[in-house]
Protein backbone atom coordinates (compact mmCIF):
# COMPACT_ATOMS: atom_id res chain seq x y z
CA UNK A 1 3.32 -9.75 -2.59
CA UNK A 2 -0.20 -9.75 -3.30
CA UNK A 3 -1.86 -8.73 -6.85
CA UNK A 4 -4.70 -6.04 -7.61
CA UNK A 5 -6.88 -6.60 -11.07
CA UNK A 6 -5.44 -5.17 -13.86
CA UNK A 7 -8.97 -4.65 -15.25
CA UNK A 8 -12.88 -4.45 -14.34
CA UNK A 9 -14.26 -8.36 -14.93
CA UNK A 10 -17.52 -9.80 -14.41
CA UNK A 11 -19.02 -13.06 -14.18
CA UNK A 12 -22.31 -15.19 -13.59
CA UNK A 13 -23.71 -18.17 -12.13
CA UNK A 14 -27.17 -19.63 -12.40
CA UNK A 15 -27.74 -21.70 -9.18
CA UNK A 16 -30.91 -23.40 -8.67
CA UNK A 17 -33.02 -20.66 -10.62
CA UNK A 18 -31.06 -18.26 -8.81
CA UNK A 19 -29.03 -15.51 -11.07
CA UNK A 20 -25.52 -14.34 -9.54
CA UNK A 21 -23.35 -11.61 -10.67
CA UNK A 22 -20.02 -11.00 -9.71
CA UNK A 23 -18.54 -7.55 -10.77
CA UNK A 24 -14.77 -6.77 -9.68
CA UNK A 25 -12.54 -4.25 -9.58
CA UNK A 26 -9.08 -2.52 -8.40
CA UNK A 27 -9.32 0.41 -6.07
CA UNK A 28 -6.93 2.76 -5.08
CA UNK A 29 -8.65 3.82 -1.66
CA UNK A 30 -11.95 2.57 0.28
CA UNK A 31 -13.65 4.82 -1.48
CA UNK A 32 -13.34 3.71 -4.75
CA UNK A 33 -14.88 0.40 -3.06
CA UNK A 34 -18.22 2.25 -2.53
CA UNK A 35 -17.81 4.28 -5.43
CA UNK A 36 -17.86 1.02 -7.88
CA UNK A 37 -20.84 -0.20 -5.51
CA UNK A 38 -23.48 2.75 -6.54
CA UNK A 39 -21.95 2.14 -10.25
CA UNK A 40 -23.36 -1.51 -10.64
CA UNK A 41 -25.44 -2.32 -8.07
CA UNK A 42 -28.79 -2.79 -9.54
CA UNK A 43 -31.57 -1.49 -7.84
CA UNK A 44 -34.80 -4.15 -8.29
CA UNK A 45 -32.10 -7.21 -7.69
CA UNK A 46 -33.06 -9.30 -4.73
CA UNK A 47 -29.67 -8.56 -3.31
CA UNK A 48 -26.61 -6.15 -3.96
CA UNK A 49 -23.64 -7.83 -1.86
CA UNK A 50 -19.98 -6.87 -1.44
CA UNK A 51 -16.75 -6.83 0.65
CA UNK A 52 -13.73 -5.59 -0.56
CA UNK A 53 -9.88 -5.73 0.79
CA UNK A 54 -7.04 -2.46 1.08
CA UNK A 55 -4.48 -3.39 2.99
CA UNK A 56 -5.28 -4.04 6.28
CA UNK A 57 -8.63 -2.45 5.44
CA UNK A 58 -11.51 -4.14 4.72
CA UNK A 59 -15.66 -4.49 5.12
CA UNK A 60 -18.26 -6.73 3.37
CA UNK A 61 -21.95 -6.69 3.65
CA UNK A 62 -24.49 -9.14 3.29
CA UNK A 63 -27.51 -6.78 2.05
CA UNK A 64 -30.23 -8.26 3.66
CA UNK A 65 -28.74 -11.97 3.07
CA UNK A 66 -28.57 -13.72 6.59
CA UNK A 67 -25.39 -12.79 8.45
CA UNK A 68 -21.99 -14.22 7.35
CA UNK A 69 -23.63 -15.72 4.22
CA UNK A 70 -22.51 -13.32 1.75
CA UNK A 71 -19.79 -10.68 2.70
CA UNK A 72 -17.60 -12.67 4.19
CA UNK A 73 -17.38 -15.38 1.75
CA UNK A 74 -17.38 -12.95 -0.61
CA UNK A 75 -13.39 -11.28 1.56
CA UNK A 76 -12.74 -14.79 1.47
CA UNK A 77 -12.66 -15.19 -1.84
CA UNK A 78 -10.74 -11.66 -2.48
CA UNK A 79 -7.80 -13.62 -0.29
CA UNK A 80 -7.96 -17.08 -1.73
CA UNK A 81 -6.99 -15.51 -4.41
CA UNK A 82 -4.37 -13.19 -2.82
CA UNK A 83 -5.93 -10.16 -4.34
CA UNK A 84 -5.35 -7.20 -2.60
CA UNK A 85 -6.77 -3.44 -3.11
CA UNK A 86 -9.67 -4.74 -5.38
CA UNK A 87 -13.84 -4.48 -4.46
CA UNK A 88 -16.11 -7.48 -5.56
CA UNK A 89 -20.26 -6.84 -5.57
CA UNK A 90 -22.17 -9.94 -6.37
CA UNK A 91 -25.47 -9.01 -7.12
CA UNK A 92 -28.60 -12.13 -6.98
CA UNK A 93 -32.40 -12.51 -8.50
CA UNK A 94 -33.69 -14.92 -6.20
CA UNK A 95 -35.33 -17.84 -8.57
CA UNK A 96 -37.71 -18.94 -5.90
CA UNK A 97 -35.71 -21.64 -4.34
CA UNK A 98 -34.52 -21.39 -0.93
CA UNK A 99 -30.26 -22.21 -0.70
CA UNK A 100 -30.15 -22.55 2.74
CA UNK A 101 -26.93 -20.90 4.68
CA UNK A 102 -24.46 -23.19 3.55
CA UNK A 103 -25.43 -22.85 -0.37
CA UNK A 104 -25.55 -19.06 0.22
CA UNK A 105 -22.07 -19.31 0.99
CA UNK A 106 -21.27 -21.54 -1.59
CA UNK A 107 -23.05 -19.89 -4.04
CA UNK A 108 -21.28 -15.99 -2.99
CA UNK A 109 -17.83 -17.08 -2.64
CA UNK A 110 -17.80 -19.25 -5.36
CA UNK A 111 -18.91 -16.85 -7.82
CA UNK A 112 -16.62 -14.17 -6.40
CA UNK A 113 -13.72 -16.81 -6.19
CA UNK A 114 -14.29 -17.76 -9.99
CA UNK A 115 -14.65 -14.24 -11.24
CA UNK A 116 -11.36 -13.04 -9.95
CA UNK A 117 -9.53 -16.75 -10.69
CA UNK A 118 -9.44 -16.02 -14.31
CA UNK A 119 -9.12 -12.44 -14.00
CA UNK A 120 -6.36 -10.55 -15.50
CA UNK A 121 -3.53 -9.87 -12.36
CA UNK A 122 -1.35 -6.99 -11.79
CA UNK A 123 1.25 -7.65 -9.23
CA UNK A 124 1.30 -5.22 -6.02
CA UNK A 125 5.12 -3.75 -5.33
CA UNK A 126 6.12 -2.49 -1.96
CA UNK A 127 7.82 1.15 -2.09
CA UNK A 128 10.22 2.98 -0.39
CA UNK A 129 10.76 6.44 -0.33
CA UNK A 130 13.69 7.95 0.37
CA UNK A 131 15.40 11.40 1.49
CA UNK A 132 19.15 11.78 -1.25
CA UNK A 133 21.74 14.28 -0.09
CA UNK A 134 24.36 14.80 -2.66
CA UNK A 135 26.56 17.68 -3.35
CA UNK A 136 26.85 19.35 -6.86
CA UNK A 137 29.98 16.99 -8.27
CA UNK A 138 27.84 14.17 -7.44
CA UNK A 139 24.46 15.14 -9.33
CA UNK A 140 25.72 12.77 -12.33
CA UNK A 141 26.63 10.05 -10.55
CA UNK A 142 22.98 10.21 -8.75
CA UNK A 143 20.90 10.95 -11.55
CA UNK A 144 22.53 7.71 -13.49
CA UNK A 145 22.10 5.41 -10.20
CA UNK A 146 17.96 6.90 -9.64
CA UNK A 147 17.44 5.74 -13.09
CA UNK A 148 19.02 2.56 -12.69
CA UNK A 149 17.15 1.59 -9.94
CA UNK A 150 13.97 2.70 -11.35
CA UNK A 151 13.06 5.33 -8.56
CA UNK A 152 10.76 8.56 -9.45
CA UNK A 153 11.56 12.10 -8.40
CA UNK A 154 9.11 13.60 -5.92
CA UNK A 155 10.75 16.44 -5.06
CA UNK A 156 14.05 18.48 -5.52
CA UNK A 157 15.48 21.43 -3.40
CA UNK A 158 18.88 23.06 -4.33
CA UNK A 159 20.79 24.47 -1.29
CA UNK A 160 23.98 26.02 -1.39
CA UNK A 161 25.79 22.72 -1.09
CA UNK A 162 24.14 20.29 -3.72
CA UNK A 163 20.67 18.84 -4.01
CA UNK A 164 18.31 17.28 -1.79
CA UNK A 165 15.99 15.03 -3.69
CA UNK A 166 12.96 12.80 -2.56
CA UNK A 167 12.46 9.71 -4.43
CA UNK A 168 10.23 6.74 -4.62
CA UNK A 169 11.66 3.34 -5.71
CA UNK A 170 10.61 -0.40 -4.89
CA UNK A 171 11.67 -1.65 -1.50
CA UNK A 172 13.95 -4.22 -2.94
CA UNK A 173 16.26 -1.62 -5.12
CA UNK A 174 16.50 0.37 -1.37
CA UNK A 175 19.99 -1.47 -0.72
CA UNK A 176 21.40 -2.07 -4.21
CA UNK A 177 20.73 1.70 -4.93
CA UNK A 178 23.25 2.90 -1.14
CA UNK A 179 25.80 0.71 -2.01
CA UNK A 180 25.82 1.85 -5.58
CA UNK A 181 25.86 5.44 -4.92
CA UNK A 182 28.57 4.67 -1.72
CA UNK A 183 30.85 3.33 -4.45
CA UNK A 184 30.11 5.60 -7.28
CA UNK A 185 31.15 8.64 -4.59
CA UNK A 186 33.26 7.40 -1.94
CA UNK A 187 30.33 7.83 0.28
CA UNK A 188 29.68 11.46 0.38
CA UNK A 189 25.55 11.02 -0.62
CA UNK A 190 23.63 11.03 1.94
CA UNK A 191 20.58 8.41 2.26
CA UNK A 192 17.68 8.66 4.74
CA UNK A 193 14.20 6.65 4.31
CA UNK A 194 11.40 8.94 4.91
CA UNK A 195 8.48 6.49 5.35
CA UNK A 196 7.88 2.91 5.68
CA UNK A 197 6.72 0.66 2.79
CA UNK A 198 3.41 1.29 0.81
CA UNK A 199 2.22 -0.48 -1.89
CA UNK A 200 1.36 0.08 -5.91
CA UNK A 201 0.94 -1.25 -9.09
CA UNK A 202 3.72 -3.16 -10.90
C-alpha cells in the first residue's frame, strides 16, 4: 500500500540563481489539493506549480512553465515516492538564467522528489466495511471479536431479533474476523460487505 505525509514539509533548492520551493501536504479529497494551493502559493513568484495524486485522481499544472516541464515531473515525483493522497506546489523566482526544458524538469521533480524523500510517512490502509447480523445471545461474542479485529462502529439498529451493526475494519482482518465469529457462534452471525475497499490513514 501506498503512504500519505504524516505532516506539512517544505524544502528548497537554489539552481543556477533560480530559487525553488517545494511545499507538501496530505489531503483527504481534491479539494484540499487546491485548498493548500491558495494557502502558499505566493503571488509575485515567477511561478506557482503543482500536481497532486488521490487515488486514481490526479492533475498538475505547469503555471505558465512550458508544457510537461513542471506538473508532471512534479506527479512523478508524488509516485517515485509511492505517496498517495498528498498535494506538492513548488513555487520558483527565476534568477535570470534560462534552464532549458530538460533542467526545468530536473529542477521540479527533483525538488518535489527530495522534499517528500525525507518526509515523515504515514502508511495508507485499505478498509472494508461490513453489514453484522447477530442475534441478542450473540452481542458478547461480537462486541469482543469487533474489538479484536480493530473495526469501528458506524451504525447500530436493534430489531426484534438481535442487532444489525455496520462496521469499518482493515481489509486484511475481513476473513480472520468471519471465521472468528463462525466459531465463537456456531455460525448464526450473519456477515455481508457493503462496499468495496477505500483507503485511510494507518
Amino acid at each position: 500500500m501506498p503512504d500519505t505525509l504524516a505532516t506539512t514539509v517544505s524544502h528548497s533548492l537554489d539552481i543556477k540563481h533560480s530559487r525553488f520551493v517545494a511545499h507538501a501536504a496530505p489531503i483527504e479529497a481534491a479539494a484540499d489539493a487546491l485548498a493548500f494551493l491558495q494557502q502558499v502559493a505566493v503571488a509575485d513568484a515567477t511561478h506557482n506549480c503543482w500536481a497532486y495524486r488521490h487515488g486514481n485522481e490526479y492533475r498538475s499544472s505547469d503555471d505558465g512553465e512550458p508544457a510537461g516541464t513542471a506538473g508532471r515531473p512534479i506527479l512523478a515525483a508524488i509516485d517515485g515516492q509511492g505517496f498517495d493522497r498528498v498535494m506538492v506546489v513548488v513555487i520558483r523566482w527565476y534568477g535570470g538564467i534560462k534552464l532549458g526544458a530538460g533542467g526545468l524538469v530536473r529542477a521540479y521533480g527533483g525538488t518535489a522528489a527530495e522534499c517528500l524523500r525525507t518526509a515523515p510517512r504515514l502508511p495508507l490502509v485499505a478498509l472494508s466495511e461490513l453489514t453484522v447480523q447477530a442475534g441478542f445471545e450473540d452481542l458478547g461474542a461480537l462486541h469482543a471479536a469487533l474489538a479484536q479485529h480493530l473495526a469501528d462502529k458506524l451504525d447500530e439498529t436493534f430489531t426484534a431479533s438481535g442487532v444489525e451493526l455496520q462496521v469499518r475494519l482493515p481489509a486484511d482482518q475481513v476473513d480472520p474476523l468471519k471465521i472468528r465469529l463462525r466459531d465463537a457462534t456456531r455460525d448464526r452471525i450473519r456477515v455481508h460487505a457493503r462496499t468495496e475497499p477505500g483507503l485511510a490513514h494507518d
